[in-house]
PDB file of N, CA and C in Angstrom:
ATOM      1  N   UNK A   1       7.678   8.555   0.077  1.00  0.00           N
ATOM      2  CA  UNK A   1       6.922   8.982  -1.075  1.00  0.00           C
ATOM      3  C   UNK A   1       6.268  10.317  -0.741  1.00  0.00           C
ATOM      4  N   UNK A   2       6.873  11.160  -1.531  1.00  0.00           N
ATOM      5  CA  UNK A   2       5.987  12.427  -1.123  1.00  0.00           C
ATOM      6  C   UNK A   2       4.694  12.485  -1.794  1.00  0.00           C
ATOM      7  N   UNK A   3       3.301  13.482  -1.524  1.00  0.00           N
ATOM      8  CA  UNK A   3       2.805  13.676  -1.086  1.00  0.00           C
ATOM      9  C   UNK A   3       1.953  13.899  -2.487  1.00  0.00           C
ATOM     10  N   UNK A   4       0.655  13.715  -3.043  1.00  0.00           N
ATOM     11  CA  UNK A   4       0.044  13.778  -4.537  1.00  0.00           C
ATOM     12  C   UNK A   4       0.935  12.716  -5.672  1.00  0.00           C
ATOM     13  N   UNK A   5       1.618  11.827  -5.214  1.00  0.00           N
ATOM     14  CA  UNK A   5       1.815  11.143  -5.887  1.00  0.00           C
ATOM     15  C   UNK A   5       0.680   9.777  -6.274  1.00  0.00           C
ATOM     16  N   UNK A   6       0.547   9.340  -8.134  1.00  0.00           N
ATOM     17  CA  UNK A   6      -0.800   8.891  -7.986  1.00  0.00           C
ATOM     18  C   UNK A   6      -0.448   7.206  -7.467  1.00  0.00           C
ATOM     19  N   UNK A   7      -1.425   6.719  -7.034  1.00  0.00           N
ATOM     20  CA  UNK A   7      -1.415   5.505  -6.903  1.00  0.00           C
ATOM     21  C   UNK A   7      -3.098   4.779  -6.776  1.00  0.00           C
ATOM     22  N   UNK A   8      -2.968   3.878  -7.203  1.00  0.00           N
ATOM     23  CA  UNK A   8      -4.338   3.100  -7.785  1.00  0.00           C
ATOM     24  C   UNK A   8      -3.929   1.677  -8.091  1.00  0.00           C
ATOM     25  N   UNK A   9      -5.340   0.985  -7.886  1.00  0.00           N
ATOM     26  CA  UNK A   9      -5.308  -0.807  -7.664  1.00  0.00           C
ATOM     27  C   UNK A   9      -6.382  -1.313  -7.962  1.00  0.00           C
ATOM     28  N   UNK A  10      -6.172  -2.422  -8.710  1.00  0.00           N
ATOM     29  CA  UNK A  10      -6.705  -3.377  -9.720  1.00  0.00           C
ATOM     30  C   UNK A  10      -7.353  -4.983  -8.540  1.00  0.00           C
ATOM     31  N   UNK A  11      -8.194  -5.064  -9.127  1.00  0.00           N
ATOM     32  CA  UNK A  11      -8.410  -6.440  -8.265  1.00  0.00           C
ATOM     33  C   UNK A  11      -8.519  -7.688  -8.988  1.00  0.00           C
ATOM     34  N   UNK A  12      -7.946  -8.889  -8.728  1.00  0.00           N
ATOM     35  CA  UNK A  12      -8.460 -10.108  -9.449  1.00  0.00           C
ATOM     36  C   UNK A  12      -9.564 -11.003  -8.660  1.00  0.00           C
ATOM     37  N   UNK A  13     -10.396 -10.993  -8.882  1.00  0.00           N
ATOM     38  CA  UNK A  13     -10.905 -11.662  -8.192  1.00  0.00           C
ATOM     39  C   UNK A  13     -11.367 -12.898  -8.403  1.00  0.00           C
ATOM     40  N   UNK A  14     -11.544 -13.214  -9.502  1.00  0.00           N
ATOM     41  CA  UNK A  14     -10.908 -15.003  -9.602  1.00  0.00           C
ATOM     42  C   UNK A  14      -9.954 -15.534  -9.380  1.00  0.00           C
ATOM     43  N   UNK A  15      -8.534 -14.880  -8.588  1.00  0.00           N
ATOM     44  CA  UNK A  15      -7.275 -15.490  -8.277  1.00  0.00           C
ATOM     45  C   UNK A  15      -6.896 -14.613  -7.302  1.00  0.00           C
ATOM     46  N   UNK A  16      -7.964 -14.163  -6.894  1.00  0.00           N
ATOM     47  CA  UNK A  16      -7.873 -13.737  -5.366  1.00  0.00           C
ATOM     48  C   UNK A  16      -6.646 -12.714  -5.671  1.00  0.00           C
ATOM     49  N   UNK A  17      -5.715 -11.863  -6.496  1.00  0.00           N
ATOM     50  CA  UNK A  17      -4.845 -10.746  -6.155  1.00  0.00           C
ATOM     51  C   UNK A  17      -5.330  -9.440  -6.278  1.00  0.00           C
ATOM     52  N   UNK A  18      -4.561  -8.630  -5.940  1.00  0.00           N
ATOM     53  CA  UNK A  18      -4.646  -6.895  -5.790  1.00  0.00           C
ATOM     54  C   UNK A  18      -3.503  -6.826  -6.583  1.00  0.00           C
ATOM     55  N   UNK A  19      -3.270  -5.842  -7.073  1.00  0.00           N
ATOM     56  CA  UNK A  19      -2.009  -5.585  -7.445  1.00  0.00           C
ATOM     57  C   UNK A  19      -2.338  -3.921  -7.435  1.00  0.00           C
ATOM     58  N   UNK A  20      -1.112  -3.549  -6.940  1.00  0.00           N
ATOM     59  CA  UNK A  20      -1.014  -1.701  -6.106  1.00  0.00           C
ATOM     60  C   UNK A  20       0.230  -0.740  -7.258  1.00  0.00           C
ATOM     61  N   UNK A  21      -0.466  -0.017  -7.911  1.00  0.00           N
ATOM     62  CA  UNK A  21       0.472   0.818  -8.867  1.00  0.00           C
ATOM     63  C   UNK A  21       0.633   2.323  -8.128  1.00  0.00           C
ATOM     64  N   UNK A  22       2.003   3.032  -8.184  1.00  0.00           N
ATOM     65  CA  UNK A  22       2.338   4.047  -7.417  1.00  0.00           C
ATOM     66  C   UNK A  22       2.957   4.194  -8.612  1.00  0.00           C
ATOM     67  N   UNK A  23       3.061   6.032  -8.387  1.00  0.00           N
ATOM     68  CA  UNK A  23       3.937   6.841  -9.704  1.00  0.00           C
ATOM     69  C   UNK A  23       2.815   7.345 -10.620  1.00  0.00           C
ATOM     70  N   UNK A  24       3.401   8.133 -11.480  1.00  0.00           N
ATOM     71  CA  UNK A  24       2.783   8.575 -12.376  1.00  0.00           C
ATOM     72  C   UNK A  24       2.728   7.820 -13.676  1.00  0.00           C
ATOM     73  N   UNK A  25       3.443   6.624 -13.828  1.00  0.00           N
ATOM     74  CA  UNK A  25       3.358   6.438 -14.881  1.00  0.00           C
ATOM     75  C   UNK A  25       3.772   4.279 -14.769  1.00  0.00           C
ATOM     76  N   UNK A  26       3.018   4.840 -13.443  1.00  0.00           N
ATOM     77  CA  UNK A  26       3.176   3.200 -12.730  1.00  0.00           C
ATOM     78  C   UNK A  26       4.474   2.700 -12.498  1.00  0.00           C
ATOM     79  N   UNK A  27       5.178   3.665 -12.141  1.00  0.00           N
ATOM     80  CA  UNK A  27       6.681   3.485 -11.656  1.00  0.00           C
ATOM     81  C   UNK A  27       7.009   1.757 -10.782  1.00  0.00           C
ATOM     82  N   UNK A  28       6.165   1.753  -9.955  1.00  0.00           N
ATOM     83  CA  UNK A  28       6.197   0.933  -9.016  1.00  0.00           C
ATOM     84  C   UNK A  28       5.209  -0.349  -9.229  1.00  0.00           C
ATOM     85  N   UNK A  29       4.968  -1.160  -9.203  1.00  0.00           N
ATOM     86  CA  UNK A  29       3.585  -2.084  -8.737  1.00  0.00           C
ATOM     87  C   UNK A  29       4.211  -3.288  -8.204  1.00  0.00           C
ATOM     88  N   UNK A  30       3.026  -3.609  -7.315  1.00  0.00           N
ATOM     89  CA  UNK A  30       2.970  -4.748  -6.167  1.00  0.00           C
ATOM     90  C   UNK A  30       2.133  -5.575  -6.537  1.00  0.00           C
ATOM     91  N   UNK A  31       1.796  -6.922  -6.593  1.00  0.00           N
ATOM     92  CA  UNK A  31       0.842  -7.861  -6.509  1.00  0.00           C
ATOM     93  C   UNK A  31       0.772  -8.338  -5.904  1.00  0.00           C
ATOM     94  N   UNK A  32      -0.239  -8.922  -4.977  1.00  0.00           N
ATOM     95  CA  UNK A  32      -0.092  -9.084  -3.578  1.00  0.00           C
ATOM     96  C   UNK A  32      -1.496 -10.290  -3.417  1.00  0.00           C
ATOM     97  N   UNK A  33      -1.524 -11.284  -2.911  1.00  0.00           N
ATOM     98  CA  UNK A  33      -2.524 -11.899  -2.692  1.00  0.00           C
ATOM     99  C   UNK A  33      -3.415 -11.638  -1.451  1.00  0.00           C
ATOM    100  N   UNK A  34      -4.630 -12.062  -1.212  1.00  0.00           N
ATOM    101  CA  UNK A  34      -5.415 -11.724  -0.224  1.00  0.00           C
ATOM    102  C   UNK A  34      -4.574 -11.594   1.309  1.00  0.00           C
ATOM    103  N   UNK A  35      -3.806 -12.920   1.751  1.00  0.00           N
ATOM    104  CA  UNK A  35      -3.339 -12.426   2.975  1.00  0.00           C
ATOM    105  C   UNK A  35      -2.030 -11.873   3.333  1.00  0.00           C
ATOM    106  N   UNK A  36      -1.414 -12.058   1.778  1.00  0.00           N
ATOM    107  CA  UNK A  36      -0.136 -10.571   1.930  1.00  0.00           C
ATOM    108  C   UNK A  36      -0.684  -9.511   2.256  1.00  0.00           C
ATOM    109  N   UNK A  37      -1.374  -8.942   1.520  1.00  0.00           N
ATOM    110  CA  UNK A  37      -2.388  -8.089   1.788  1.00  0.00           C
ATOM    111  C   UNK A  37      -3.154  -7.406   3.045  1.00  0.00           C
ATOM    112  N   UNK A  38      -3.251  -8.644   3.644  1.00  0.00           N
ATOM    113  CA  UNK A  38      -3.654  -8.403   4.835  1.00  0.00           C
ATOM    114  C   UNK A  38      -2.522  -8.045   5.696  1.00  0.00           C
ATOM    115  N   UNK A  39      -1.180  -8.555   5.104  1.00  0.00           N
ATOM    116  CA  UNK A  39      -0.034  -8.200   5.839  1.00  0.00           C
ATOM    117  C   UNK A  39       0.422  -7.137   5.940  1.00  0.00           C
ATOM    118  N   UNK A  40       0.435  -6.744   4.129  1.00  0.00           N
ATOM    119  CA  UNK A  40       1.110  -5.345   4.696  1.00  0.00           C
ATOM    120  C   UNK A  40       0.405  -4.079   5.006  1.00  0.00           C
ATOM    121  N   UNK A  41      -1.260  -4.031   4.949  1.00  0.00           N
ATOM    122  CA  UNK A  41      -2.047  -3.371   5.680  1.00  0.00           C
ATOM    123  C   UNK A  41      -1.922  -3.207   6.653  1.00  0.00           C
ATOM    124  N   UNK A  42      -1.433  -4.612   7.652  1.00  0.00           N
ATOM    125  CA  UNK A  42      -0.979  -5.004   8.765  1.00  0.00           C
ATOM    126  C   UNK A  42       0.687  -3.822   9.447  1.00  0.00           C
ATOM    127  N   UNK A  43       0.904  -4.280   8.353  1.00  0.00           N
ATOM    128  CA  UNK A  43       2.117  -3.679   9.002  1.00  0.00           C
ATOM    129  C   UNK A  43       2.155  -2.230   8.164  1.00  0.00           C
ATOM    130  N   UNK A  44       1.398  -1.139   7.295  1.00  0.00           N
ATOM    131  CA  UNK A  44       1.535  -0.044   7.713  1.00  0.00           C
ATOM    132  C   UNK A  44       0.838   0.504   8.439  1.00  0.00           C
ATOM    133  N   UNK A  45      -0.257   0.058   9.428  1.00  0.00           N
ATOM    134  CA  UNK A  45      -1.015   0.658  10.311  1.00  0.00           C
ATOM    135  C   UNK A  45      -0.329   0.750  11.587  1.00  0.00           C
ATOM    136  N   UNK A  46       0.850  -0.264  11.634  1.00  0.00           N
ATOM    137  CA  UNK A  46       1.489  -0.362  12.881  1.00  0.00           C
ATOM    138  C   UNK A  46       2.887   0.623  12.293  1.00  0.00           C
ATOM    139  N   UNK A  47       2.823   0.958  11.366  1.00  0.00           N
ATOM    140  CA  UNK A  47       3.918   2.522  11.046  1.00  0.00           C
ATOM    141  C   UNK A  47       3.318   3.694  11.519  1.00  0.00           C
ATOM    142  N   UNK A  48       2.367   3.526  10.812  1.00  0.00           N
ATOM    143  CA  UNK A  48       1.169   4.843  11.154  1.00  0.00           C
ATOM    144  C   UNK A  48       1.138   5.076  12.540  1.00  0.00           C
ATOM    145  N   UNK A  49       0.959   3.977  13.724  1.00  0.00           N
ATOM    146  CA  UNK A  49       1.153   3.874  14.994  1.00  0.00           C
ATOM    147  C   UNK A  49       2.086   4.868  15.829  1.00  0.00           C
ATOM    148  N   UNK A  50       3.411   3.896  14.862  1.00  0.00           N
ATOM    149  CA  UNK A  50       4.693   4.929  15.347  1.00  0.00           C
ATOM    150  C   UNK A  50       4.827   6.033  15.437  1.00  0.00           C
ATOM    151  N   UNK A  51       4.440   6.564  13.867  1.00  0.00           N
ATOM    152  CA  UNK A  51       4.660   8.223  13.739  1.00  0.00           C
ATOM    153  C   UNK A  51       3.513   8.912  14.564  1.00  0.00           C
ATOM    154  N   UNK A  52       2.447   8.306  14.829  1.00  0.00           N
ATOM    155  CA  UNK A  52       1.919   9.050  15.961  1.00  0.00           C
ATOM    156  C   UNK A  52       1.935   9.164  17.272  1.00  0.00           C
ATOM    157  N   UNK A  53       2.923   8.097  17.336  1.00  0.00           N
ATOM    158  CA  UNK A  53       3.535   7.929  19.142  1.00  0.00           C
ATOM    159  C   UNK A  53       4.390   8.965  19.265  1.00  0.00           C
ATOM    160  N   UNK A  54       5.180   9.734  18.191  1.00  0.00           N
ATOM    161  CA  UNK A  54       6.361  10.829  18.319  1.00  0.00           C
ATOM    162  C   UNK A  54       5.450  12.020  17.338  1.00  0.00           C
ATOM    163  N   UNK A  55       5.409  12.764  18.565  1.00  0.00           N
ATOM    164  CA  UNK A  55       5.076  14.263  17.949  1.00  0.00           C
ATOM    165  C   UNK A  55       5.765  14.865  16.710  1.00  0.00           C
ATOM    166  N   UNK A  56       5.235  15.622  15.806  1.00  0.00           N
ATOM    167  CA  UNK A  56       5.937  16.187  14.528  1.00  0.00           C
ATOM    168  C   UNK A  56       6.745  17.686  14.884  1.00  0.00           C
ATOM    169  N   UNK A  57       7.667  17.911  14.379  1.00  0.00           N
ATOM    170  CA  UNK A  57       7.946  19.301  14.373  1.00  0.00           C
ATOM    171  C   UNK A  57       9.389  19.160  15.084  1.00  0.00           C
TER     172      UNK A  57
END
Protein backbone atom coordinates (compact mmCIF):
# COMPACT_ATOMS: atom_id res chain seq x y z
CA UNK A 1 0.00 0.00 0.00
CA UNK A 2 1.58 3.06 -0.92
CA UNK A 3 1.98 5.83 1.05
CA UNK A 4 -1.18 8.77 2.01
CA UNK A 5 -3.51 6.30 1.39
CA UNK A 6 -6.65 6.96 3.84
CA UNK A 7 -7.43 4.48 6.34
CA UNK A 8 -9.62 4.77 9.54
CA UNK A 9 -11.52 2.47 12.25
CA UNK A 10 -14.68 2.17 13.89
CA UNK A 11 -15.07 0.43 17.24
CA UNK A 12 -17.91 -1.77 18.63
CA UNK A 13 -17.79 -1.91 21.79
CA UNK A 14 -20.66 -3.82 22.90
CA UNK A 15 -19.46 -6.79 20.68
CA UNK A 16 -16.12 -6.21 21.33
CA UNK A 17 -15.08 -5.54 17.18
CA UNK A 18 -12.85 -3.00 15.30
CA UNK A 19 -13.43 -3.01 11.97
CA UNK A 20 -10.27 -1.26 9.77
CA UNK A 21 -11.30 0.68 6.40
CA UNK A 22 -8.30 1.40 3.85
CA UNK A 23 -8.77 3.30 0.42
CA UNK A 24 -10.32 6.19 -0.42
CA UNK A 25 -13.50 5.20 -0.73
CA UNK A 26 -13.25 2.19 1.73
CA UNK A 27 -11.90 -0.05 -0.85
CA UNK A 28 -10.91 -2.56 1.68
CA UNK A 29 -12.37 -3.31 5.33
CA UNK A 30 -11.50 -5.79 8.01
CA UNK A 31 -13.51 -6.67 11.10
CA UNK A 32 -11.65 -8.06 13.46
CA UNK A 33 -12.47 -8.98 17.08
CA UNK A 34 -10.48 -8.04 20.18
CA UNK A 35 -7.89 -10.92 19.97
CA UNK A 36 -7.62 -11.08 16.13
CA UNK A 37 -6.70 -7.91 16.70
CA UNK A 38 -4.31 -8.48 18.93
CA UNK A 39 -3.05 -10.83 16.27
CA UNK A 40 -2.54 -9.02 13.58
CA UNK A 41 -0.97 -6.09 15.51
CA UNK A 42 0.98 -9.00 16.52
CA UNK A 43 2.09 -9.95 13.47
CA UNK A 44 2.72 -6.51 11.74
CA UNK A 45 5.11 -5.43 14.36
CA UNK A 46 7.04 -8.57 13.74
CA UNK A 47 7.07 -7.25 9.76
CA UNK A 48 8.08 -3.99 10.89
CA UNK A 49 10.93 -6.06 12.71
CA UNK A 50 12.04 -7.50 9.48
CA UNK A 51 12.27 -4.52 7.36
CA UNK A 52 14.38 -3.11 9.94
CA UNK A 53 16.71 -6.01 10.29
CA UNK A 54 17.66 -5.28 6.33
CA UNK A 55 18.93 -1.90 5.58
CA UNK A 56 16.99 0.21 2.77
CA UNK A 57 18.55 1.34 -0.40
Amino acid sequence: MRSGISMRYEIDHDNEIATLYFGYRDDYVLTLGRENLDKLVDLGAAARREFAARPTG
